[in-house]
PDB file of N, CA and C in Angstrom:
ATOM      1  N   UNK A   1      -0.816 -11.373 -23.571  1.00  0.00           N
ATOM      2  CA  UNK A   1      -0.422 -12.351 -22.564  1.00  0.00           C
ATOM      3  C   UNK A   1      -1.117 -13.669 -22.893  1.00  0.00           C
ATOM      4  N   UNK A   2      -0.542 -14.457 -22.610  1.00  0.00           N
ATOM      5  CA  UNK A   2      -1.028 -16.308 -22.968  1.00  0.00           C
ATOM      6  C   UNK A   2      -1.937 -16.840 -21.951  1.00  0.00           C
ATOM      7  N   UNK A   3      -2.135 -17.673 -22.294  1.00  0.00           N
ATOM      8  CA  UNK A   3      -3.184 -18.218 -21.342  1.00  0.00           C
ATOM      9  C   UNK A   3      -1.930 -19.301 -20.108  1.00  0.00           C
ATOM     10  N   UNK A   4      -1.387 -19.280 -20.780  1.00  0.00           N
ATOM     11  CA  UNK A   4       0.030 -19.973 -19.329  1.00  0.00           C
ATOM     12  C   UNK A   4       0.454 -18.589 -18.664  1.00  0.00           C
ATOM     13  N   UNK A   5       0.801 -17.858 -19.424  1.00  0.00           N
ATOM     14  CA  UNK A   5       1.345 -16.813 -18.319  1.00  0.00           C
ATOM     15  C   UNK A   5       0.037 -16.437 -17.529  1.00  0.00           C
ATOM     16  N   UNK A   6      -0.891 -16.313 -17.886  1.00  0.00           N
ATOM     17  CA  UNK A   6      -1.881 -15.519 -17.188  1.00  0.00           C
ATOM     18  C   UNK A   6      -2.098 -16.255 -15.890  1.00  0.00           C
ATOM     19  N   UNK A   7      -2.261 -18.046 -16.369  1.00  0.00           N
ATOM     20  CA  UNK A   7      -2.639 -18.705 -15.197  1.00  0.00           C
ATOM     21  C   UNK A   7      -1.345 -18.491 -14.347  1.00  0.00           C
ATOM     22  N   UNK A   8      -0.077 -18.640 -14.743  1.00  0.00           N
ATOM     23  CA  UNK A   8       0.592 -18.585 -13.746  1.00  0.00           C
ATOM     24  C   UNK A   8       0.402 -17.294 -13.055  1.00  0.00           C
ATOM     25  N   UNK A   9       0.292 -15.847 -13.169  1.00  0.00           N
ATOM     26  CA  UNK A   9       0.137 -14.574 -12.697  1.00  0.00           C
ATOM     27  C   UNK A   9      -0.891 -14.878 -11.514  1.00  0.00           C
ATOM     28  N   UNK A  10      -1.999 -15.679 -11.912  1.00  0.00           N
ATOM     29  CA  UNK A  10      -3.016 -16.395 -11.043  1.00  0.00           C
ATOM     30  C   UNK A  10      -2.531 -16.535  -9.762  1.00  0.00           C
ATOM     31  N   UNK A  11      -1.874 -18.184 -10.033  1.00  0.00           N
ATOM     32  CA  UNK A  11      -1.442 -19.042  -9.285  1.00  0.00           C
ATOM     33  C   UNK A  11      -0.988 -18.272  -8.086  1.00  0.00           C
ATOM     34  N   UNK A  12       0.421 -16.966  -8.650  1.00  0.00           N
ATOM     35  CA  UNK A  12       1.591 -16.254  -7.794  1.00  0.00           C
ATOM     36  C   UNK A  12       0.267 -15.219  -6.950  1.00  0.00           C
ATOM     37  N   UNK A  13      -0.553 -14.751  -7.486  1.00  0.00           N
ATOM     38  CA  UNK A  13      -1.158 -13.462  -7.070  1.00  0.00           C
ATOM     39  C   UNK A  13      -2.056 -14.209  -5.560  1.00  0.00           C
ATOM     40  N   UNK A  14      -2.479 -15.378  -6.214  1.00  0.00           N
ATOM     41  CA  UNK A  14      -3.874 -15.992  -4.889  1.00  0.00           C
ATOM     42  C   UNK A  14      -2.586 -16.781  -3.773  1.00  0.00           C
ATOM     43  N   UNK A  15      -1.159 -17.186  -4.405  1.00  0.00           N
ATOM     44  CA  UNK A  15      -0.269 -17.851  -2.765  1.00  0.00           C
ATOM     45  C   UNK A  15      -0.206 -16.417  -2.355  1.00  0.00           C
ATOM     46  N   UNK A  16       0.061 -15.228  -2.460  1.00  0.00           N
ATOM     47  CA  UNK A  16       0.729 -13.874  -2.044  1.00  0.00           C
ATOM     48  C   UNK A  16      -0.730 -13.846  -1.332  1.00  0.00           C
ATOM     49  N   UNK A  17      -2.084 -13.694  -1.741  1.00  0.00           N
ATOM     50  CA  UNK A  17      -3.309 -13.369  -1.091  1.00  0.00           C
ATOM     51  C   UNK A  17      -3.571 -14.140   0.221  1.00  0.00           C
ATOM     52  N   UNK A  18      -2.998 -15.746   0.013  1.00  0.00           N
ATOM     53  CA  UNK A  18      -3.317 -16.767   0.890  1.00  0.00           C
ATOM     54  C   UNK A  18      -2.195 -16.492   1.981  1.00  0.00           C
ATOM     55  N   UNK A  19      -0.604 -15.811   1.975  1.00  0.00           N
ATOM     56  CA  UNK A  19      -0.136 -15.684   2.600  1.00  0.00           C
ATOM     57  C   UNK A  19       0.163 -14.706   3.748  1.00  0.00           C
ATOM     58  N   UNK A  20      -0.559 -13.433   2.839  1.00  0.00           N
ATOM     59  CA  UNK A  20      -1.061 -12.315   3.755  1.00  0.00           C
ATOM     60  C   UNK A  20      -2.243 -12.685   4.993  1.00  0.00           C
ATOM     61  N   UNK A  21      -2.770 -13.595   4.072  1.00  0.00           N
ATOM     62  CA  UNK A  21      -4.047 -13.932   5.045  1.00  0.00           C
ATOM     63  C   UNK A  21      -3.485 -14.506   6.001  1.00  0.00           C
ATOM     64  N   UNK A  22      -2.555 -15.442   5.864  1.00  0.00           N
ATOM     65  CA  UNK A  22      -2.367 -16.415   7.178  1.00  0.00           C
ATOM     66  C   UNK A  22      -1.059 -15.359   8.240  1.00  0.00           C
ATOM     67  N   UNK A  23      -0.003 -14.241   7.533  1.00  0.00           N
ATOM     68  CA  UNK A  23       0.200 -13.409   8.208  1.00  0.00           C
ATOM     69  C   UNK A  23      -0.824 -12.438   9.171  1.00  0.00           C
ATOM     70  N   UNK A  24      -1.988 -12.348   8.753  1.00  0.00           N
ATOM     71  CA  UNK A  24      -2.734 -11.169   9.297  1.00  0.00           C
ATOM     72  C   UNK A  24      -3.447 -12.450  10.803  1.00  0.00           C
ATOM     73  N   UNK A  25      -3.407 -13.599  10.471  1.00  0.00           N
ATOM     74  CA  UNK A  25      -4.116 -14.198  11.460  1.00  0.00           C
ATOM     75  C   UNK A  25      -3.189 -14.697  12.228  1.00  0.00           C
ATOM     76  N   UNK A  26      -1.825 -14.954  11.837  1.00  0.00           N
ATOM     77  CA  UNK A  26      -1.334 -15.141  13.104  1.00  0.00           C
ATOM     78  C   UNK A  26      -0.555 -13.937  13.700  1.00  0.00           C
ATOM     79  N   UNK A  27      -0.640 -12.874  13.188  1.00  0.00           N
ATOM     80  CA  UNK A  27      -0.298 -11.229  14.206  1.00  0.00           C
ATOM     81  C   UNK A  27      -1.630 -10.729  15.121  1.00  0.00           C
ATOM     82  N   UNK A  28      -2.321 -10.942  14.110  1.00  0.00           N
ATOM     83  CA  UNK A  28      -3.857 -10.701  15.108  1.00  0.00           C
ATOM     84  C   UNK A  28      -4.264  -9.271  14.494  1.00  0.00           C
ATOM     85  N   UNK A  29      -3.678  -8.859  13.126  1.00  0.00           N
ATOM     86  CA  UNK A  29      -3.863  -7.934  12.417  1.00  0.00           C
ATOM     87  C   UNK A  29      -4.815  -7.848  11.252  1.00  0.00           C
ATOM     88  N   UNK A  30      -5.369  -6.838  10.843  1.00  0.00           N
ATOM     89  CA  UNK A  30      -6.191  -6.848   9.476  1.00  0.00           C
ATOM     90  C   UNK A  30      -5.320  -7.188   8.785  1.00  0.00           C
ATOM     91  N   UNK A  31      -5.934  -7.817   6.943  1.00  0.00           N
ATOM     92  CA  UNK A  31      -5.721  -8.146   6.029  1.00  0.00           C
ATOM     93  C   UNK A  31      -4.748  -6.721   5.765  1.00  0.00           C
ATOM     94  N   UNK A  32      -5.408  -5.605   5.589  1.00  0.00           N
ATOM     95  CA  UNK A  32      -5.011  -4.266   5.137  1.00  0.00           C
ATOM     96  C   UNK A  32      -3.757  -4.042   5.643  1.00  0.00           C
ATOM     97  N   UNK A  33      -3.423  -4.441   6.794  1.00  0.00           N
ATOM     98  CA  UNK A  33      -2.253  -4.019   7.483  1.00  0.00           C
ATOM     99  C   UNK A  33      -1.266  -4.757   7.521  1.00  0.00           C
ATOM    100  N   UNK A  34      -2.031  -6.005   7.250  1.00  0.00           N
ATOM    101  CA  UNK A  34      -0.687  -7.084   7.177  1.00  0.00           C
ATOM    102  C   UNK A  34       0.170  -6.982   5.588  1.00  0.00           C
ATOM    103  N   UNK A  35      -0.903  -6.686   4.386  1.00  0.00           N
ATOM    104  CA  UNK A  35      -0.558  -6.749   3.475  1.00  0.00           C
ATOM    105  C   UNK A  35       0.642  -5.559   3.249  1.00  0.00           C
ATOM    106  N   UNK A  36       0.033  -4.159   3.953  1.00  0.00           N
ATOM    107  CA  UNK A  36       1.051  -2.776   3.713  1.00  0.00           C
ATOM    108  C   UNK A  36       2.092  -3.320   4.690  1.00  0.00           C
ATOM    109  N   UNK A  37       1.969  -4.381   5.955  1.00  0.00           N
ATOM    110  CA  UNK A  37       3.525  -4.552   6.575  1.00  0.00           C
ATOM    111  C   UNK A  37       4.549  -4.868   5.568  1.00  0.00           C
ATOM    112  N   UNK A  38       3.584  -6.024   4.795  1.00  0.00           N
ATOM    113  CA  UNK A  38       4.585  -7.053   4.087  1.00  0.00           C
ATOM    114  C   UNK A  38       5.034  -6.341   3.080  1.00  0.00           C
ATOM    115  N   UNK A  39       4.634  -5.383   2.354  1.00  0.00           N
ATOM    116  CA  UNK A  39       4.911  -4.971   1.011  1.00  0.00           C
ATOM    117  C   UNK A  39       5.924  -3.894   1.546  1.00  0.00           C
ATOM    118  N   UNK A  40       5.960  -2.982   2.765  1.00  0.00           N
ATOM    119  CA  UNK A  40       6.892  -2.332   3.177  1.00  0.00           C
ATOM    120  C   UNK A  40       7.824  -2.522   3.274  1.00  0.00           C
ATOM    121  N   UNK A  41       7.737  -4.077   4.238  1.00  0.00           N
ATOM    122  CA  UNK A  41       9.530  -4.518   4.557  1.00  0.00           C
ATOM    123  C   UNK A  41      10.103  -5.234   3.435  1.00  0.00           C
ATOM    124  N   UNK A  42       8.988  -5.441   2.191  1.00  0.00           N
ATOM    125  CA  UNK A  42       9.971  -6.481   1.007  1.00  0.00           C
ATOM    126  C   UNK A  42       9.720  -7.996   0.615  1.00  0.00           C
ATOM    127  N   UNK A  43       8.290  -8.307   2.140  1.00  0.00           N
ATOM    128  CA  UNK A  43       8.277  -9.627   1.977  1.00  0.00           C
ATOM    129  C   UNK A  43       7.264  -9.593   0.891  1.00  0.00           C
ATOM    130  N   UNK A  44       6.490  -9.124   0.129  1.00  0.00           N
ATOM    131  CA  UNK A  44       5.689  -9.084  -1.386  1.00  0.00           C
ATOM    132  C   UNK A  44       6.504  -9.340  -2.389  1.00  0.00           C
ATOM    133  N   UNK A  45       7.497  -8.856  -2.288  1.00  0.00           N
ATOM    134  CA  UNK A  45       8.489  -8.717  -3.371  1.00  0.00           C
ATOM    135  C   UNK A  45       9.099 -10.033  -3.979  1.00  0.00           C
ATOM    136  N   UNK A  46       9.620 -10.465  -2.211  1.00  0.00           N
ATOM    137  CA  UNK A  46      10.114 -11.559  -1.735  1.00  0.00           C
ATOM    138  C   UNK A  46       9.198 -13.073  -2.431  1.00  0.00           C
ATOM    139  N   UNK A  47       8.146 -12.975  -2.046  1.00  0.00           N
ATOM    140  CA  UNK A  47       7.127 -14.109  -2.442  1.00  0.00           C
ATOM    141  C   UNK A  47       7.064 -14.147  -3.915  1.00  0.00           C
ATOM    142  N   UNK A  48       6.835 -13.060  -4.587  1.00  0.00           N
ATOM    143  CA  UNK A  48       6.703 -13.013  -5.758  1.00  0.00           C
ATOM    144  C   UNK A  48       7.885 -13.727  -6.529  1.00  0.00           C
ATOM    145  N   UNK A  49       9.092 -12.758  -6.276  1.00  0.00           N
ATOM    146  CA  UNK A  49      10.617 -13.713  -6.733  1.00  0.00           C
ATOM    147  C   UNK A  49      10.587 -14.939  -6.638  1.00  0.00           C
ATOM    148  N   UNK A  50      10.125 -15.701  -5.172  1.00  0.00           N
ATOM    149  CA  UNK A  50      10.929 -16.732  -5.054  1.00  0.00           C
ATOM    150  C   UNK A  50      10.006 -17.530  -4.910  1.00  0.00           C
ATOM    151  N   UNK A  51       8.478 -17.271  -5.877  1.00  0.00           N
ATOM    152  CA  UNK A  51       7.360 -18.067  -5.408  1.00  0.00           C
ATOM    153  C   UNK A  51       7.500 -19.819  -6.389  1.00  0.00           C
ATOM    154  N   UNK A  52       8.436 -20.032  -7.252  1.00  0.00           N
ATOM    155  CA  UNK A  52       8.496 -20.747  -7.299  1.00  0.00           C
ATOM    156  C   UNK A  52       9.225 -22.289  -6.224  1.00  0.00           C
ATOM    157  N   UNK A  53       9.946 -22.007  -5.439  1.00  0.00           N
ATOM    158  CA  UNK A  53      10.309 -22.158  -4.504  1.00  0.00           C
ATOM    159  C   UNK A  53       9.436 -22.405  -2.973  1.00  0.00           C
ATOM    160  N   UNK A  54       9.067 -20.975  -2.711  1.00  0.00           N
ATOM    161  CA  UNK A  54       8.108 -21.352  -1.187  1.00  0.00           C
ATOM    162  C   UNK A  54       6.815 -21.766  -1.311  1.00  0.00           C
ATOM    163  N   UNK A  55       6.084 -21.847  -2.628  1.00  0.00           N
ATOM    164  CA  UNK A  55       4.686 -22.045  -2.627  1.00  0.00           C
ATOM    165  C   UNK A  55       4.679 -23.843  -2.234  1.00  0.00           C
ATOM    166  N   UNK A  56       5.792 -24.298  -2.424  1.00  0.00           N
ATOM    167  CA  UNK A  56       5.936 -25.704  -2.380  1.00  0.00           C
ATOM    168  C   UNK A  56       6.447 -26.127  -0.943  1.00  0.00           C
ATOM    169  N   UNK A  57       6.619 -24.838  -0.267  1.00  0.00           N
ATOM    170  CA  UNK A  57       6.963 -24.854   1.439  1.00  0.00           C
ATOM    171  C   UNK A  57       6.083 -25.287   1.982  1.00  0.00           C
ATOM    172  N   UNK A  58       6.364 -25.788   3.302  1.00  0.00           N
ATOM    173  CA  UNK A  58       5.333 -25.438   4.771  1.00  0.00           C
ATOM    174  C   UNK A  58       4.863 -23.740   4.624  1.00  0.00           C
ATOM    175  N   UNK A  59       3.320 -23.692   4.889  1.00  0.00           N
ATOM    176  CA  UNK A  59       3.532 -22.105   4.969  1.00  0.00           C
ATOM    177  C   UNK A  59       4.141 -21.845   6.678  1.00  0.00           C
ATOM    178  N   UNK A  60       4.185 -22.483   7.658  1.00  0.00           N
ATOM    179  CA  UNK A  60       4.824 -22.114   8.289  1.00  0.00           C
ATOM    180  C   UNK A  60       5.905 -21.607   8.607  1.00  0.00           C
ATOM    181  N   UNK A  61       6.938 -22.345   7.561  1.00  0.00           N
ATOM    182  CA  UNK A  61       8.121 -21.784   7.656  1.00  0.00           C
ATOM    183  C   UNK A  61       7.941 -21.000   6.949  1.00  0.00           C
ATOM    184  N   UNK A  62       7.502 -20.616   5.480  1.00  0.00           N
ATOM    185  CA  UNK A  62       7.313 -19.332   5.281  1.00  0.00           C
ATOM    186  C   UNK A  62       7.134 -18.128   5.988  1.00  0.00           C
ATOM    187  N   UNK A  63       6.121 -18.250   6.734  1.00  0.00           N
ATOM    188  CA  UNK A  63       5.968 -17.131   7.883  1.00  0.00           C
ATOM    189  C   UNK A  63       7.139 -16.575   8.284  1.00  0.00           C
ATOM    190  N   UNK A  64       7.797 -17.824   8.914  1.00  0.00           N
ATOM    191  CA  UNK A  64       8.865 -17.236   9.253  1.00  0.00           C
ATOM    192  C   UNK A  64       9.840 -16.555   8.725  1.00  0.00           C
ATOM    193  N   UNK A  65      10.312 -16.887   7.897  1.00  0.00           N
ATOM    194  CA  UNK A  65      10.647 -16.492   6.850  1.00  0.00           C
ATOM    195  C   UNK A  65      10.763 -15.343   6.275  1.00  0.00           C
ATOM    196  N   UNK A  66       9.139 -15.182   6.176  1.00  0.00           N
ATOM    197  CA  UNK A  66       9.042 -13.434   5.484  1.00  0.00           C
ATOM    198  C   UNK A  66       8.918 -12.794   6.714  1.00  0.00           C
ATOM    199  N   UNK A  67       8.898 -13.011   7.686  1.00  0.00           N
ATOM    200  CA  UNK A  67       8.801 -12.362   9.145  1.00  0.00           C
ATOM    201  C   UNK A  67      10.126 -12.189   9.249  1.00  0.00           C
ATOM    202  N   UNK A  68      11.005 -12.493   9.037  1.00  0.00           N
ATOM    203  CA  UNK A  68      12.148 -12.490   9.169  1.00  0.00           C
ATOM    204  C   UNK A  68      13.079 -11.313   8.131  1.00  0.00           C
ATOM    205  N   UNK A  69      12.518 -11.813   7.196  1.00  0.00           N
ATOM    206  CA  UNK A  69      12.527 -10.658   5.768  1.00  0.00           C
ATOM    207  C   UNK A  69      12.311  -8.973   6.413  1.00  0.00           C
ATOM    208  N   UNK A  70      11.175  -8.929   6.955  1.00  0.00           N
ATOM    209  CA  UNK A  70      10.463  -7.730   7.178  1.00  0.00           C
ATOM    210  C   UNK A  70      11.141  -7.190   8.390  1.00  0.00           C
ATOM    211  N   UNK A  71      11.485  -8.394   9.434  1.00  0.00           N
ATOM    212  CA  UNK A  71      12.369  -7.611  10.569  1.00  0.00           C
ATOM    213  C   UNK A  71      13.977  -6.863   9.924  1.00  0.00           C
ATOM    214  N   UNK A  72      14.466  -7.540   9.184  1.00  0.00           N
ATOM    215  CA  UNK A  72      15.818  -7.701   8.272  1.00  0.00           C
ATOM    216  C   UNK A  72      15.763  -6.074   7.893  1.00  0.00           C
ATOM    217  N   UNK A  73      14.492  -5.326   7.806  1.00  0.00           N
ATOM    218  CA  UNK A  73      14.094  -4.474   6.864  1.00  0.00           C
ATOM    219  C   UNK A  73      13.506  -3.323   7.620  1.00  0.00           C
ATOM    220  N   UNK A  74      13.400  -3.140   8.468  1.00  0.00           N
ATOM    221  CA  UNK A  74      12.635  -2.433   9.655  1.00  0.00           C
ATOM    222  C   UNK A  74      11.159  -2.823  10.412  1.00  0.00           C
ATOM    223  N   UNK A  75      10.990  -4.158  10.256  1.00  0.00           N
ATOM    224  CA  UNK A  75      10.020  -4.287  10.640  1.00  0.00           C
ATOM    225  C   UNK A  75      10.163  -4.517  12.290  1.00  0.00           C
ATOM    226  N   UNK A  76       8.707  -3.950  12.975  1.00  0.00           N
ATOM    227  CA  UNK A  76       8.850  -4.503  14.172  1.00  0.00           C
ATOM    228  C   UNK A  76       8.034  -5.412  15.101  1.00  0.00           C
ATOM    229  N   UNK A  77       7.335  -6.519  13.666  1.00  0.00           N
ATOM    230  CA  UNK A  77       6.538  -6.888  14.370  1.00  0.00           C
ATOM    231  C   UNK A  77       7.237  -8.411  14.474  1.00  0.00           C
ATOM    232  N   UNK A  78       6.937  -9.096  15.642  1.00  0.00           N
ATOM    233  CA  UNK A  78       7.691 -10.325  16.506  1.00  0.00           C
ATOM    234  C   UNK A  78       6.498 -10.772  16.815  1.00  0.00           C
ATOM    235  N   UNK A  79       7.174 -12.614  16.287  1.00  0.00           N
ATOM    236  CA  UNK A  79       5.846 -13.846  16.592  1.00  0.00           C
ATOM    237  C   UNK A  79       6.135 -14.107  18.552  1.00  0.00           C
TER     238      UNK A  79
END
């Protein structure tokens, strides 16, 4: 692996870390739980695909977003 791909692997891995985080604080949930919500309903997946795209978002609307993803998917957790 190159030293560009690697940094980019970086870049994608710490928005996915930074976004769990700001999911887990605005559910009022652990890190742990927010991360297994998100990866359940698809929104991990989701970020990863299309992180060229939302990292350049509001993370707010992101939230929504992958909150939206995860309801789409069986999720049942509501802002």
């Amino acid at each position: 692996m190159d030293a560009r791909t690697l940094d980019r692997a970086r870049e994608v891995v710490d928005y996915i870390a930074f976004m769990i985080t700001e999911f887990s604080l605005k559910h009022g949930i652990s890190m742990k739980q927010s991360f297994n919500y998100l990866y359940e309903h698809g929104a991990i997946e989701f970020l990863d695909e299309f992180y060229d795209v939302e990292h350049c978002e509001n993370p707010n609307i992101t939230l929504r977003v992958i909150q939206d993803i995860c309801i789409k998917n069986g999720g049942t957790i509501i802002a």
